[in-house]
Protein backbone atom coordinates (compact mmCIF):
# COMPACT_ATOMS: atom_id res chain seq x y z
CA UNK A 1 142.94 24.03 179.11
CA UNK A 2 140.15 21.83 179.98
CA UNK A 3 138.25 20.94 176.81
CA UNK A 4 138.47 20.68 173.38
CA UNK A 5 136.19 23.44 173.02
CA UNK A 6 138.34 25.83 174.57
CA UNK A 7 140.84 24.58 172.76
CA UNK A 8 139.59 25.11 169.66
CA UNK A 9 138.65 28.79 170.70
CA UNK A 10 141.85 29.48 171.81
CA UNK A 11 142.98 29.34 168.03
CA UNK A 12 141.71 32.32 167.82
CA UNK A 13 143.80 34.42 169.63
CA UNK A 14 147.26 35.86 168.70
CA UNK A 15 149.23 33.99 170.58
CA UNK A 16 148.70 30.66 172.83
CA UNK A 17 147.30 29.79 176.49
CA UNK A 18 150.52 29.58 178.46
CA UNK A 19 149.21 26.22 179.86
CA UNK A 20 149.54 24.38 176.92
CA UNK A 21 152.21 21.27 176.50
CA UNK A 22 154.40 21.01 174.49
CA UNK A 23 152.25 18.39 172.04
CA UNK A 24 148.96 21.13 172.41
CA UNK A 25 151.41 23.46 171.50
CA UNK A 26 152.50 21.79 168.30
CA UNK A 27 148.72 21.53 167.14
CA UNK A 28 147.92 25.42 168.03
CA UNK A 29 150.92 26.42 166.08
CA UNK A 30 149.89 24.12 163.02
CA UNK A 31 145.84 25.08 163.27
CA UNK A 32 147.47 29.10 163.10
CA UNK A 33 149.51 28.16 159.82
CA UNK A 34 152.84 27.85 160.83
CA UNK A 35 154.05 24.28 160.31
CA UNK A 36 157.71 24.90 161.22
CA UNK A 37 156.95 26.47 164.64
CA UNK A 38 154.29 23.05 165.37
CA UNK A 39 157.42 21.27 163.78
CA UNK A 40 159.85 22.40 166.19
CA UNK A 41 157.78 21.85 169.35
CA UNK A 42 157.61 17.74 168.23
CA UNK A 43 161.41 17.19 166.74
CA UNK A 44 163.01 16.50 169.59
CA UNK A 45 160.68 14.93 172.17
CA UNK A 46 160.87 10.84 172.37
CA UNK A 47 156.99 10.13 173.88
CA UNK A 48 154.47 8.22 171.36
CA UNK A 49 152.10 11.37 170.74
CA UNK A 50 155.09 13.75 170.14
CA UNK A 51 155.83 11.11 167.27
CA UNK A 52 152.29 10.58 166.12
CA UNK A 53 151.87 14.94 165.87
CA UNK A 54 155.38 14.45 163.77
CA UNK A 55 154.03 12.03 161.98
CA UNK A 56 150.80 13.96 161.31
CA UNK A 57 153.32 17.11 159.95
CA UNK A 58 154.75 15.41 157.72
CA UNK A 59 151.77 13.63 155.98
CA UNK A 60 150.53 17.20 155.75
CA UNK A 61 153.58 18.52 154.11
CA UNK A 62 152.94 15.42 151.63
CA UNK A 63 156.25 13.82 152.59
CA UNK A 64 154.55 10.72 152.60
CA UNK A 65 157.61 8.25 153.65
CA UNK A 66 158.31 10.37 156.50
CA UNK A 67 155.63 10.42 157.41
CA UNK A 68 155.11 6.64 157.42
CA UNK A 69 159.11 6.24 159.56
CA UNK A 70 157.07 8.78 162.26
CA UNK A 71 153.95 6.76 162.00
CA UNK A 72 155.72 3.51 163.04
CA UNK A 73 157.85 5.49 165.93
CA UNK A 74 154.45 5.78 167.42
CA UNK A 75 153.25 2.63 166.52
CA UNK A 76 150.63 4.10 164.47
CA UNK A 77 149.93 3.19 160.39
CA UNK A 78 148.93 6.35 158.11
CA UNK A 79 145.29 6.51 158.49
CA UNK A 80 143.16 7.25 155.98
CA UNK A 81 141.00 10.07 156.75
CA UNK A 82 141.06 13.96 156.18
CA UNK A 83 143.73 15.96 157.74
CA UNK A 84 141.29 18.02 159.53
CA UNK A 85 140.12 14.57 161.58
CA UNK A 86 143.54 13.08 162.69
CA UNK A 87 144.35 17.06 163.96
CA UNK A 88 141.39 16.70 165.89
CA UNK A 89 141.75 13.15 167.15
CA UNK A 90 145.13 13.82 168.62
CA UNK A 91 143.87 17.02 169.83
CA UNK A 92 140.74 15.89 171.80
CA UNK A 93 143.27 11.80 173.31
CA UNK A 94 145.54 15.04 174.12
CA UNK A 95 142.88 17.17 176.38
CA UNK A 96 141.05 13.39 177.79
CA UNK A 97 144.39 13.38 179.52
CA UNK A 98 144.38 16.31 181.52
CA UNK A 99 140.05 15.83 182.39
């Protein structure tokens, strides 16, 4: 997966690009509706993107002061814009990585 435009047409398909990480992973499986699946792929891992996608989860699911402990784990605050913008923040810092 080279850019976010692929990425985002990937969402289409049934199931995921095999070369997706485990973080991409997390944001395919949330973008395709299933939050526990994107959940599982970022409860576990210890890197600083693993905790900001947990982080994003959880302000999603509205848990709000989970949310915030997940935030600070990646040395992140709760930002203040849409949903639909932090997904695809963390989705395009994700993909600069591997240009």
């Amino acid at each position: 997966m080279k850019t976010y435009e692929e990425f985002l047409d990937s969402l289409k398909e049934s199931s995921p690009p095999k070369e997706l990480s485990t973080q991409l992973l997390a944001l395919w499986y949330d973008a395709n509706g299933d939050w526990d699946k994107a959940h599982s792929y970022v409860d576990g891992p210890t890197d600083p993107v693993s905790h900001w996608i947990h982080a994003y989860l959880h302000r999603k699911e509205g848990d709000m002061s989970n949310a915030d402990y997940w935030y600070k784990k990646a040395d992140k605050s709760r930002p203040d814009i849409p949903l639909d913008e932090e997904w695809s923040l963390i989705a395009k810092q994700l993909l600069s990585f591997t240009q």
